[in-house]
N, C-alpha and C. Protein backbone atom coordinates (compact mmCIF):
# COMPACT_ATOMS: atom_id res chain seq x y z
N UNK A 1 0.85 -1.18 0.00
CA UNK A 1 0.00 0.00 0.00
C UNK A 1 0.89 1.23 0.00
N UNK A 2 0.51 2.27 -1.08
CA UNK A 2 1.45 3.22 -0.98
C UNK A 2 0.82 4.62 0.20
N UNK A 3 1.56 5.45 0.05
CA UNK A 3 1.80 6.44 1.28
C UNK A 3 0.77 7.24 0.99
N UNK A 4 0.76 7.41 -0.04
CA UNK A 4 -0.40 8.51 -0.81
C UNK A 4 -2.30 7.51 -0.06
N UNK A 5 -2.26 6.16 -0.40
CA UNK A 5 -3.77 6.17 -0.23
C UNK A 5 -3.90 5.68 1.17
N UNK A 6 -3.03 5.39 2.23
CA UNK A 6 -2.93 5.50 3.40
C UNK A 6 -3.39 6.61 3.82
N UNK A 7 -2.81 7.98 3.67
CA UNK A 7 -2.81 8.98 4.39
C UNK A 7 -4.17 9.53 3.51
N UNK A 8 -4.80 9.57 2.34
CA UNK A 8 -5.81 9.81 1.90
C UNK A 8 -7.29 9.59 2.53
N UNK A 9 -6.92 7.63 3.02
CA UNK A 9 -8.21 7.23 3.79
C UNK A 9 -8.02 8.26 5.00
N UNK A 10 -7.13 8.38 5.87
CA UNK A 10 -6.86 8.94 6.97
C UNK A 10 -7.70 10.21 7.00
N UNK A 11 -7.63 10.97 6.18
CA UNK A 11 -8.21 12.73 5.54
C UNK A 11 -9.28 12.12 5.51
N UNK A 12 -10.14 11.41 4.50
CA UNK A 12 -11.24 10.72 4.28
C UNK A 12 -12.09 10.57 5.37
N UNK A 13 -11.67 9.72 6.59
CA UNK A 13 -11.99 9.40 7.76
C UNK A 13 -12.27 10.90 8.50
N UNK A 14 -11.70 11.36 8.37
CA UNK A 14 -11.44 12.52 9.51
C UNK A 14 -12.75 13.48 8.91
N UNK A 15 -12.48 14.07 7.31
CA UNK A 15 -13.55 14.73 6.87
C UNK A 15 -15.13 14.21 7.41
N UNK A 16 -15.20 12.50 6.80
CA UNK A 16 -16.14 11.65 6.95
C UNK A 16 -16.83 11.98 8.41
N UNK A 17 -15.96 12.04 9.52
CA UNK A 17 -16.58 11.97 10.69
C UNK A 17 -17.47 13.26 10.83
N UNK A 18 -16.67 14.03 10.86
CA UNK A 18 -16.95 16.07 10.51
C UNK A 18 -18.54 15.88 9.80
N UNK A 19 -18.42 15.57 8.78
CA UNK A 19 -19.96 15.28 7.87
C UNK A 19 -21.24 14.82 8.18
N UNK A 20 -20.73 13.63 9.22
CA UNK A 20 -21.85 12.65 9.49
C UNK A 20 -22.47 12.88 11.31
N UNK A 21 -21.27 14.24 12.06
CA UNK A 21 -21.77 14.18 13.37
C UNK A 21 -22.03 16.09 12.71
N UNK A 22 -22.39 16.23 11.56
CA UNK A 22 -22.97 17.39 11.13
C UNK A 22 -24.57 17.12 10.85
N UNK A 23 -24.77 17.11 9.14
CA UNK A 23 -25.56 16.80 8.24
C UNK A 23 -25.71 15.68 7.64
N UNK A 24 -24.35 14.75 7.38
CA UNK A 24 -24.51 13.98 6.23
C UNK A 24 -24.96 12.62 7.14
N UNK A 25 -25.72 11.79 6.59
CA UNK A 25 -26.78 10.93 6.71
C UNK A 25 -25.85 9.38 6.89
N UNK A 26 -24.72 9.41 6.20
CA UNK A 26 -24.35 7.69 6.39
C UNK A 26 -23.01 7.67 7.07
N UNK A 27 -22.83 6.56 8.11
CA UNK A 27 -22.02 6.70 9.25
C UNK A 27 -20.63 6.51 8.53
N UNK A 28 -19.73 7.28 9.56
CA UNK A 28 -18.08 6.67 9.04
C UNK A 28 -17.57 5.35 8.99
N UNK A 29 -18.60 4.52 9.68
CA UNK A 29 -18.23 2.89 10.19
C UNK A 29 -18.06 2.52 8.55
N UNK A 30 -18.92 2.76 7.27
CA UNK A 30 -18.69 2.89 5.46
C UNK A 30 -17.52 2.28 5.77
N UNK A 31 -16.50 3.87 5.67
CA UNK A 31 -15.53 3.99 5.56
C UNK A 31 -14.65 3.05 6.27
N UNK A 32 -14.76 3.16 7.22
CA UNK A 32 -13.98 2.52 8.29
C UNK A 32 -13.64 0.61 8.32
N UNK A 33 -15.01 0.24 8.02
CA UNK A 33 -14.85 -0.67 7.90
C UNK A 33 -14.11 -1.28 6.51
N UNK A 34 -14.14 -0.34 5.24
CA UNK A 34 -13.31 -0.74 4.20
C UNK A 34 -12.22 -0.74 4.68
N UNK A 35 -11.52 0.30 5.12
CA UNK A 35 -10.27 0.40 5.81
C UNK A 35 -9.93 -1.05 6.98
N UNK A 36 -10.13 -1.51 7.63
CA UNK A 36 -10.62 -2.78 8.13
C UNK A 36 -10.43 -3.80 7.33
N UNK A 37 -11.08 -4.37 6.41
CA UNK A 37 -11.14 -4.84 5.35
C UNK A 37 -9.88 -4.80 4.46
N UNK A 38 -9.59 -3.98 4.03
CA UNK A 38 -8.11 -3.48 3.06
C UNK A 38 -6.97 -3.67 3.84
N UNK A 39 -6.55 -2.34 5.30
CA UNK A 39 -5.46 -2.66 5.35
C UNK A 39 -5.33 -3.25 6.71
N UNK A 40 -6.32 -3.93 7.11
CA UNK A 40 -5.84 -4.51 8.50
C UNK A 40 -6.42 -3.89 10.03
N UNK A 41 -6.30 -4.59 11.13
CA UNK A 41 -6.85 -3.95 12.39
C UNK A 41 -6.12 -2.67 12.84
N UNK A 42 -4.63 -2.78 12.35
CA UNK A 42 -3.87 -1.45 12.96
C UNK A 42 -3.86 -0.14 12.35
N UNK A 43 -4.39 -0.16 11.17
CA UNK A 43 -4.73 0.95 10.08
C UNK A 43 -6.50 1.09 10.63
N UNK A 44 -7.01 0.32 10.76
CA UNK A 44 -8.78 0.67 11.48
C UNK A 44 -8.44 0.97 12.59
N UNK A 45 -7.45 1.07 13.39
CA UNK A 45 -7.49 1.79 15.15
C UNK A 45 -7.44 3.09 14.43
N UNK A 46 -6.28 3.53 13.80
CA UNK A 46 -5.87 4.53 13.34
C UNK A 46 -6.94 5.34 13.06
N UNK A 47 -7.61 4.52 11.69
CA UNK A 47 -8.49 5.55 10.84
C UNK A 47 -10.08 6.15 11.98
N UNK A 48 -10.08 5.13 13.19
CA UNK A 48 -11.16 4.97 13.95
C UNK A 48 -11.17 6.29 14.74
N UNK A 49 -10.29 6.27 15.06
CA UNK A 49 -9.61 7.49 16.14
C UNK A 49 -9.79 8.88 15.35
N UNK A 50 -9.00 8.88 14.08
CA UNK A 50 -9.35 9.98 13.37
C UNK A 50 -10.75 10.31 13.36
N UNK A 51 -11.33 9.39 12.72
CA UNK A 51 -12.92 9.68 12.49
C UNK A 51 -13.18 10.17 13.75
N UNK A 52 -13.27 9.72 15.10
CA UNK A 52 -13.90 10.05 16.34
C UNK A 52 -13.64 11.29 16.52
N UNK A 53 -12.46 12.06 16.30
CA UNK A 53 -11.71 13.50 16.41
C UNK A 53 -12.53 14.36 15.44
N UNK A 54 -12.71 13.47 13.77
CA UNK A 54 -13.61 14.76 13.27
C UNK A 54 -14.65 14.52 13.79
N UNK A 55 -15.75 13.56 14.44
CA UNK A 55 -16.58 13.72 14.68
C UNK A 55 -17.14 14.55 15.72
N UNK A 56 -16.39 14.87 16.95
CA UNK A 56 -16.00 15.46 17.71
C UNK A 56 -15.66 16.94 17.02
N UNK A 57 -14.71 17.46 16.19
CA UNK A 57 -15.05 18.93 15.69
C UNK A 57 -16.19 18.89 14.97
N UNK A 58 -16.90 17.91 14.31
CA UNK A 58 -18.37 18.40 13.60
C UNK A 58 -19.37 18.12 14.67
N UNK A 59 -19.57 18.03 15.76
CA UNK A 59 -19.95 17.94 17.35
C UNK A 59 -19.96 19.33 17.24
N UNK A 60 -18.63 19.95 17.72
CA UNK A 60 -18.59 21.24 18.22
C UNK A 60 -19.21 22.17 17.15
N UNK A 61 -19.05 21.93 15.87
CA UNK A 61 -20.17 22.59 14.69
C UNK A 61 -21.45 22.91 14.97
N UNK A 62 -21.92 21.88 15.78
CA UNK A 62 -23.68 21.40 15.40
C UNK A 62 -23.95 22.51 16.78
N UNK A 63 -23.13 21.93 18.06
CA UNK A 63 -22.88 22.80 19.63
C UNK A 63 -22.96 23.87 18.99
N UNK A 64 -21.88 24.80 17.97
CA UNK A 64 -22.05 26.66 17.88
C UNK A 64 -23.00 27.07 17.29
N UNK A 65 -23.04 25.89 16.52
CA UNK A 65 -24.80 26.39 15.61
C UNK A 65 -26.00 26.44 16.52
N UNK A 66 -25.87 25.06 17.22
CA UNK A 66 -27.05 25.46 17.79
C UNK A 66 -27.09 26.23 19.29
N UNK A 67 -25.86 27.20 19.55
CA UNK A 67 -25.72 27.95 20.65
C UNK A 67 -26.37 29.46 19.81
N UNK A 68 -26.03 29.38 18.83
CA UNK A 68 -26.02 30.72 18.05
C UNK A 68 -27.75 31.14 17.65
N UNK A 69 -28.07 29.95 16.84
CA UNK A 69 -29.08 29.85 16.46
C UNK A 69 -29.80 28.60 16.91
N UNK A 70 -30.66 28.49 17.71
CA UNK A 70 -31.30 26.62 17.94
C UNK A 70 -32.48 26.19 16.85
N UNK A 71 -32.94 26.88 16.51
CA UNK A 71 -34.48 27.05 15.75
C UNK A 71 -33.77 26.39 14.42
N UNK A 72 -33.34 27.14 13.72
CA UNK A 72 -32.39 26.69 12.40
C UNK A 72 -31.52 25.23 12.62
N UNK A 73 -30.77 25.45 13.39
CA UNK A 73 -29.99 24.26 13.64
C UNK A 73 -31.00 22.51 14.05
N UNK A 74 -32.15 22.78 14.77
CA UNK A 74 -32.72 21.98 15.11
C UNK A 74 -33.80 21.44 13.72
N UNK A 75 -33.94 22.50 12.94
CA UNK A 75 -34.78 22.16 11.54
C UNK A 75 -33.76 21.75 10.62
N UNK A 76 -32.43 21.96 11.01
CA UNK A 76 -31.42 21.01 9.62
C UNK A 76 -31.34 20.02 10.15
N UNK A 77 -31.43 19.85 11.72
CA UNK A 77 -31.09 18.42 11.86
C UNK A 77 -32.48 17.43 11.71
N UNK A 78 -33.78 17.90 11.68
CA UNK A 78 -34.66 17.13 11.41
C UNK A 78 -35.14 17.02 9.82
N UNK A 79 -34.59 17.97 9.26
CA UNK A 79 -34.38 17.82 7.88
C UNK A 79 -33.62 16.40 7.11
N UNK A 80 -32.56 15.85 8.06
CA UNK A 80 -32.07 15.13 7.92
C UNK A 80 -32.77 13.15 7.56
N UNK A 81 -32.18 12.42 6.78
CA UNK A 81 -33.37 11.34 6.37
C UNK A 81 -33.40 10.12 7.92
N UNK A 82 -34.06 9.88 8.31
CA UNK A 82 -34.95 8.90 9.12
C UNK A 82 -34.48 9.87 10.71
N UNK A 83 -34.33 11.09 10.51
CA UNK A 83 -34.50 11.89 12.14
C UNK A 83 -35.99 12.14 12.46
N UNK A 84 -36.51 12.09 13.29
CA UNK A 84 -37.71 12.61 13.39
C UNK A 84 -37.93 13.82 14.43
N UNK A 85 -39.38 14.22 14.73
CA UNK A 85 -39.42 14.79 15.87
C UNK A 85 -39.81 13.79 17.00
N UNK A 86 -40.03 12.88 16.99
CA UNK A 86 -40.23 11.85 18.21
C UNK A 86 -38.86 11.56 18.61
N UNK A 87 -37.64 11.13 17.66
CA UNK A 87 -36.52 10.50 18.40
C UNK A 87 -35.59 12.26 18.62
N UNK A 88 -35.74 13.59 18.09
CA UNK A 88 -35.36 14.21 18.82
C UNK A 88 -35.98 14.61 20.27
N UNK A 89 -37.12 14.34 20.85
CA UNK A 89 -37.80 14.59 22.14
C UNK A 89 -37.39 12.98 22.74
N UNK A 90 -37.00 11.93 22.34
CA UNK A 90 -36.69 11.15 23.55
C UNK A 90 -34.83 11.57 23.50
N UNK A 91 -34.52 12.15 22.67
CA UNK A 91 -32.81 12.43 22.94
C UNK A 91 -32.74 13.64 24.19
N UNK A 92 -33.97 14.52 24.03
CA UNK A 92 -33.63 15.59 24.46
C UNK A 92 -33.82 15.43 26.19
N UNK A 93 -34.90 14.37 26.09
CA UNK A 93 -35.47 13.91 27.45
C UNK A 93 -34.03 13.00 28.73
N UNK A 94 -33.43 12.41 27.72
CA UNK A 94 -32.24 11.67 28.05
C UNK A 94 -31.52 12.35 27.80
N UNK A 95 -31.13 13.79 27.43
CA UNK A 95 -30.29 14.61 27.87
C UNK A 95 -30.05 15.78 29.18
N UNK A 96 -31.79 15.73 29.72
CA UNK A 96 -31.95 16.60 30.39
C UNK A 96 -31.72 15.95 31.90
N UNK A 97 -31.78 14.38 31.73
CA UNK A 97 -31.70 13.56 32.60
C UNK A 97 -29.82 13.46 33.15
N UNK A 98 -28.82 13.34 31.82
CA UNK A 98 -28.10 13.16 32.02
C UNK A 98 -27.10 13.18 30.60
N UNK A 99 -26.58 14.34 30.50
CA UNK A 99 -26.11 14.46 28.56
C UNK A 99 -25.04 13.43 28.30
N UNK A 100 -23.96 13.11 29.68
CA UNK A 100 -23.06 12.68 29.15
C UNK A 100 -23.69 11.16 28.52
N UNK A 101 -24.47 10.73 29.32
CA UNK A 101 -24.83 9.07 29.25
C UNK A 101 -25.51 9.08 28.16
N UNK A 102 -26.44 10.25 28.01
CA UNK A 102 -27.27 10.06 26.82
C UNK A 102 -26.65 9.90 25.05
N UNK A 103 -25.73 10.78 25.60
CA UNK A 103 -24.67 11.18 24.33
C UNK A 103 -23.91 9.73 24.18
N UNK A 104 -23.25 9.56 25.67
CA UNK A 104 -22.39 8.03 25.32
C UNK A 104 -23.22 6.57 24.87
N UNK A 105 -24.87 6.48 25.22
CA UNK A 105 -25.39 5.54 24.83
C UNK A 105 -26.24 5.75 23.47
N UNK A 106 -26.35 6.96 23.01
CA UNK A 106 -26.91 7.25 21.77
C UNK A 106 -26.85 6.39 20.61
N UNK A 107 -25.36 5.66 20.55
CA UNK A 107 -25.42 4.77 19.23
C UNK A 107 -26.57 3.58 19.34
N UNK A 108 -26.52 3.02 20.49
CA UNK A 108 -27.14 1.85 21.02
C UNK A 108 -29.03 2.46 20.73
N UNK A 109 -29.52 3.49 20.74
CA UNK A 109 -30.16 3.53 20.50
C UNK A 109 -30.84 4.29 18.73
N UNK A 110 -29.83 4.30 18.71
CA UNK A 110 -29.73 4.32 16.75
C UNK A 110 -30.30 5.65 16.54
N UNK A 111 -29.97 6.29 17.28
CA UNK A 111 -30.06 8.23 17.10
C UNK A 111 -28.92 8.69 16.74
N UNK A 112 -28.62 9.61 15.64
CA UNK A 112 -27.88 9.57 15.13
C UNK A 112 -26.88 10.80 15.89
N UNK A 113 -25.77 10.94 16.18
CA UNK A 113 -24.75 12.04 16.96
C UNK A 113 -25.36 13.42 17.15
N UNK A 114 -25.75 13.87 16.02
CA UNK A 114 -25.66 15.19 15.31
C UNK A 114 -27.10 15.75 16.05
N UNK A 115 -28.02 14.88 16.71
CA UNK A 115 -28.61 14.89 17.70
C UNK A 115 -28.50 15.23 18.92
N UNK A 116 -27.41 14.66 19.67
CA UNK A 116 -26.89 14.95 20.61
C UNK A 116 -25.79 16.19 20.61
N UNK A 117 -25.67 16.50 19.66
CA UNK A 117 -24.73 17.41 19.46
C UNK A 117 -25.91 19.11 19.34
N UNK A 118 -26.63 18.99 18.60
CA UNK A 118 -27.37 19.91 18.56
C UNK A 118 -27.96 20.20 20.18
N UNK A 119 -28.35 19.30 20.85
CA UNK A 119 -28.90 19.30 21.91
C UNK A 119 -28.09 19.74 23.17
N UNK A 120 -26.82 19.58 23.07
CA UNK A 120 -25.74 19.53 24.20
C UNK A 120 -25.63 21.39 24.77
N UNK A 121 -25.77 21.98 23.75
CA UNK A 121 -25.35 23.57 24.50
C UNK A 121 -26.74 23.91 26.18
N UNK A 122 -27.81 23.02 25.38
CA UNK A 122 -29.69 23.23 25.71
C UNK A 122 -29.60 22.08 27.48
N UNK A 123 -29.02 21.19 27.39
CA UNK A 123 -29.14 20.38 28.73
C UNK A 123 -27.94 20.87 29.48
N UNK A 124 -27.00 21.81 29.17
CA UNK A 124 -25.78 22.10 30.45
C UNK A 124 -24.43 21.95 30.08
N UNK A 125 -24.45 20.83 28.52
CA UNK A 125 -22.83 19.94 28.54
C UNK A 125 -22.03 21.50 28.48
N UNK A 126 -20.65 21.69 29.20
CA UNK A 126 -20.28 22.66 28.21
C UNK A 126 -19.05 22.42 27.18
N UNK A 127 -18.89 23.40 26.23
CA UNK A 127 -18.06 23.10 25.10
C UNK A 127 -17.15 21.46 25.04
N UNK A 128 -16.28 22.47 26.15
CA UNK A 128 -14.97 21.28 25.80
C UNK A 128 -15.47 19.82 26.70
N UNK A 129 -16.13 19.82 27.97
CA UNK A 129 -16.48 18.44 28.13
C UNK A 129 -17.29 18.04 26.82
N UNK A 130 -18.61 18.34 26.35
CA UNK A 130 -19.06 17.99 25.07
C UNK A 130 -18.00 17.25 23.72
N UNK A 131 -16.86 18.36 23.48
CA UNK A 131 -16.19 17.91 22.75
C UNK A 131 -15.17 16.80 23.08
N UNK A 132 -15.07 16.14 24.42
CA UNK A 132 -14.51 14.87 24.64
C UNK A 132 -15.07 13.99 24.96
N UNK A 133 -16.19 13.88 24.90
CA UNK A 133 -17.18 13.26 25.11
C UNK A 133 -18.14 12.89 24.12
N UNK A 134 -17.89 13.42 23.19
CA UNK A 134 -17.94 12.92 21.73
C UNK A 134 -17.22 11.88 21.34
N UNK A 135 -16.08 11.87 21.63
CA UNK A 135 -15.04 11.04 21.47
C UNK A 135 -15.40 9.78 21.60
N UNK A 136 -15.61 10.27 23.33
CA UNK A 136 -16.04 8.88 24.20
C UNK A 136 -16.95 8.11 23.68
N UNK A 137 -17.90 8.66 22.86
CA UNK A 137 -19.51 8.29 22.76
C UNK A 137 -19.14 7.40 21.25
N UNK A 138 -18.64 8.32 19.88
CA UNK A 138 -18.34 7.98 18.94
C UNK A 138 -16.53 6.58 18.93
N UNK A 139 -15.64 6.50 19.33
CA UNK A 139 -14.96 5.75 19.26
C UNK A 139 -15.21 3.95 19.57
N UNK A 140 -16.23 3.66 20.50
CA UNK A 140 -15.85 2.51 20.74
C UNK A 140 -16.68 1.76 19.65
N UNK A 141 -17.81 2.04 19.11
CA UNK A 141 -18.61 1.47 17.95
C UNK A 141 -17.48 1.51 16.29
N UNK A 142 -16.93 2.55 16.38
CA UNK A 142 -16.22 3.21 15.39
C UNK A 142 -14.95 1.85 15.24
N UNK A 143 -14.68 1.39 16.48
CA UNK A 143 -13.42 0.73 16.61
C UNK A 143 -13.81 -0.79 16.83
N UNK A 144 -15.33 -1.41 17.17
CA UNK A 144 -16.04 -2.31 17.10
C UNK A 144 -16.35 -2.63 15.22
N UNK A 145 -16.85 -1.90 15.05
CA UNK A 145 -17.18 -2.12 13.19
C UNK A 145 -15.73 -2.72 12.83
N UNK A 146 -14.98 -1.49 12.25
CA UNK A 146 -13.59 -1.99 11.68
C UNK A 146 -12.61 -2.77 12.40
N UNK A 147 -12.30 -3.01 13.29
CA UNK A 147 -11.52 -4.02 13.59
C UNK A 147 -12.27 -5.42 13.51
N UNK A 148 -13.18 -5.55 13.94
CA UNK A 148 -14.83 -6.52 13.73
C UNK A 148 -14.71 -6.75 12.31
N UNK A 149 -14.57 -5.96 11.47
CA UNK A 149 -14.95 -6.10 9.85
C UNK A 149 -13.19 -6.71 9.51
N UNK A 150 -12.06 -6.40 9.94
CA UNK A 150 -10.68 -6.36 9.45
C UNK A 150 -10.74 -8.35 10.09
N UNK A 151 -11.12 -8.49 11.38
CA UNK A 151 -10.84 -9.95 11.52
C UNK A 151 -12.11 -10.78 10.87
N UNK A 152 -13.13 -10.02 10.43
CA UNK A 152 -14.06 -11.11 9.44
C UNK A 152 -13.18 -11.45 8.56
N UNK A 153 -13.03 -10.68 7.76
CA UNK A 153 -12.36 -10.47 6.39
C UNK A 153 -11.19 -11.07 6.28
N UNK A 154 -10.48 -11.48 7.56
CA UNK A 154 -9.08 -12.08 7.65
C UNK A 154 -9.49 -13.48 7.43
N UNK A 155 -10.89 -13.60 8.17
CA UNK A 155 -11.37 -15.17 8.45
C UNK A 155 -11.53 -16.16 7.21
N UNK A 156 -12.71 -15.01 6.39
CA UNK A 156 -13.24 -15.43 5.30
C UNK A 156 -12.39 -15.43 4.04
N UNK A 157 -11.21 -14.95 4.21
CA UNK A 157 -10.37 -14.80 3.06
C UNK A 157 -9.78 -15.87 2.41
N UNK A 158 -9.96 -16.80 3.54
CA UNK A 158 -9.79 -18.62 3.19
C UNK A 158 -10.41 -19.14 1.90
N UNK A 159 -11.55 -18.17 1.55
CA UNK A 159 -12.62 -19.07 0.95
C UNK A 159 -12.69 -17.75 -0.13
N UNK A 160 -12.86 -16.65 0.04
CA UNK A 160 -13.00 -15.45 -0.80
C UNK A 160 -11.85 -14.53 -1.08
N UNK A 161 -12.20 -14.18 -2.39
CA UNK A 161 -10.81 -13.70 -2.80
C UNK A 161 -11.46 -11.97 -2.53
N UNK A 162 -10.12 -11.03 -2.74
CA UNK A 162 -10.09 -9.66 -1.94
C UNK A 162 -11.71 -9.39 -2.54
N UNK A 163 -11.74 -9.41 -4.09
CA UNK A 163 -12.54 -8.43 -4.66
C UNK A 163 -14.10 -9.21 -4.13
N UNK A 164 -14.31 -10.54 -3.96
CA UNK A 164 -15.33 -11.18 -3.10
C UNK A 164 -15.78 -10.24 -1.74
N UNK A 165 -14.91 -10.23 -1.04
CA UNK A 165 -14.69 -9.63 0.29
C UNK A 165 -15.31 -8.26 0.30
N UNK A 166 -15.12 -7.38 -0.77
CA UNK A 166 -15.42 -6.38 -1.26
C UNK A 166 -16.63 -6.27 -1.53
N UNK A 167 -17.11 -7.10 -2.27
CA UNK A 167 -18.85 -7.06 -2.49
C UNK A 167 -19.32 -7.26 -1.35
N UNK A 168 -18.65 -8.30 -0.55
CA UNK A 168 -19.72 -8.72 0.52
C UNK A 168 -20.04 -7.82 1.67
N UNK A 169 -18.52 -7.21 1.79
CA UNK A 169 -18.93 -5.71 2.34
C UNK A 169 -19.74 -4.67 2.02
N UNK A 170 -19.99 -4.47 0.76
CA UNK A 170 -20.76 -3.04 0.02
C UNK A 170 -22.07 -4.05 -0.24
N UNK A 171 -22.54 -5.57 -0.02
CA UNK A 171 -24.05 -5.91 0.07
C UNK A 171 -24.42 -5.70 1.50
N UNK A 172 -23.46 -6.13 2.46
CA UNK A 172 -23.97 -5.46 4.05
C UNK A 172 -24.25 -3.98 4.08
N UNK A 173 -23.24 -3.28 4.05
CA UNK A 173 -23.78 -1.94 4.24
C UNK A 173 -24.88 -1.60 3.14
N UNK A 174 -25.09 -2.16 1.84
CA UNK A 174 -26.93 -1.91 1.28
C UNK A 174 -28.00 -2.30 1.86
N UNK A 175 -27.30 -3.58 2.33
CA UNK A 175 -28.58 -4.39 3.48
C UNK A 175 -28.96 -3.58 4.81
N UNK A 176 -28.09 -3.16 5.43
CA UNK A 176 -27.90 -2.48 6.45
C UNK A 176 -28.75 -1.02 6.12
N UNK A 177 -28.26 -0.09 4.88
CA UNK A 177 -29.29 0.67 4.86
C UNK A 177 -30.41 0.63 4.68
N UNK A 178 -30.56 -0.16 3.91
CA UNK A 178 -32.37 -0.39 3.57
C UNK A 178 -32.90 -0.62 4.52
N UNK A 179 -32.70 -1.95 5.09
CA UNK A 179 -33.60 -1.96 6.71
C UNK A 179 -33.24 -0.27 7.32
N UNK A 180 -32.08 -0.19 7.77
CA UNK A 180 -32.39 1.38 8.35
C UNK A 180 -33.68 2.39 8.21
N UNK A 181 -33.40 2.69 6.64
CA UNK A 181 -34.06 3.70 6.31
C UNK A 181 -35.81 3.39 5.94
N UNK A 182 -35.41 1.24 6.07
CA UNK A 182 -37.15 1.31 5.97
C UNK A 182 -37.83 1.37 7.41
N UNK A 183 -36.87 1.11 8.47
CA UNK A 183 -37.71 0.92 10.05
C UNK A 183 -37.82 2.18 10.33
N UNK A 184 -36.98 3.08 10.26
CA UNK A 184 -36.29 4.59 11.42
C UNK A 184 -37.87 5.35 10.48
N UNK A 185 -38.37 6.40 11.25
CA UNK A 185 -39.42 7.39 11.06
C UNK A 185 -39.07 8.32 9.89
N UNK A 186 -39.44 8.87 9.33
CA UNK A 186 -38.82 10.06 8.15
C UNK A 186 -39.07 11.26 8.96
């Protein structure tokens, strides 16, 4: 693997995270888990970590936006595809209860960051705990997928060749969205 598409996924990852704990709709785990897949578990710690860091500055994005403006910020984030207004009032409810937990168990309940991030200035978090605590919340799923996906892929490689491996990854994550986007509310 040369130096150039190493450090490319790396940027990739990092942008990726920024995007998806903003506006953009499909998780970095995509990414991550190709990376996983391609170059191994020690290149997915890597790229995992990055992602968690941009996700964490596109955290603090969603936090100034919605310190600045909440009205706007709270209509881009329900603008967003399968957010609703029901799963932003049980985020907000489990934030008022307790942001850090809500924020750190958010994946588990398939609300998407950018949720908790909008919400965090409104229940107390402030800035910089928020912004490490992003971290906290976004890394261990981030580092569950791709290393998870890097020792499938090591497993199955017995039997499937790279570019196999490859499909079977990009039919999970289609499978994976469709159910998503057919259960989650619009």
């Amino acid at each position: 693997m040369n130096m150039f598409r190493k450090h490319a996924l790396d940027i990739a990852a990092s942008i990726w995270g920024v995007a998806e704990a903003t506006l953009f709709f499909f998780v970095p785990d995509v990414l991550l888990s190709y990376v996983g897949l391609k170059q191994g578990a020690k290149a997915a710690v890597r790229a995992s970590i990055i992602a968690a860091v941009g996700a964490s500055a596109g955290g603090v994005i969603m936090y100034l936006w919605s310190t600045t403006d909440p009205a706007t910020a709270r209509d881009a984030v329900l603008a967003v595809p399968a957010i609703s207004e029901a799963m932003v009032g049980r985020a907000e409810q489990g934030m008022a209860e307790n942001w850090f937990l809500a924020t750190f168990l958010g994946p588990l309940t398939s609300t998407p960051f950018k949720v908790f991030a909008m919400l965090a200035p409104h229940a107390g978090a402030s800035l910089p705990a928020f912004a490490l605590a992003a971290i906290a919340a976004r890394l261990p799923r981030f580092l569950i997928v791709s290393i998870g996906v890097s020792l499938v892929g090591r497993a199955l490689s017995r039997w499937l060749s790279q570019r196999q491996l490859l499909w079977v990854l990009i039919g999970a994550w289609l499978l994976f969205y469709a159910v998503f986007f057919t259960l989650m509310p619009n």
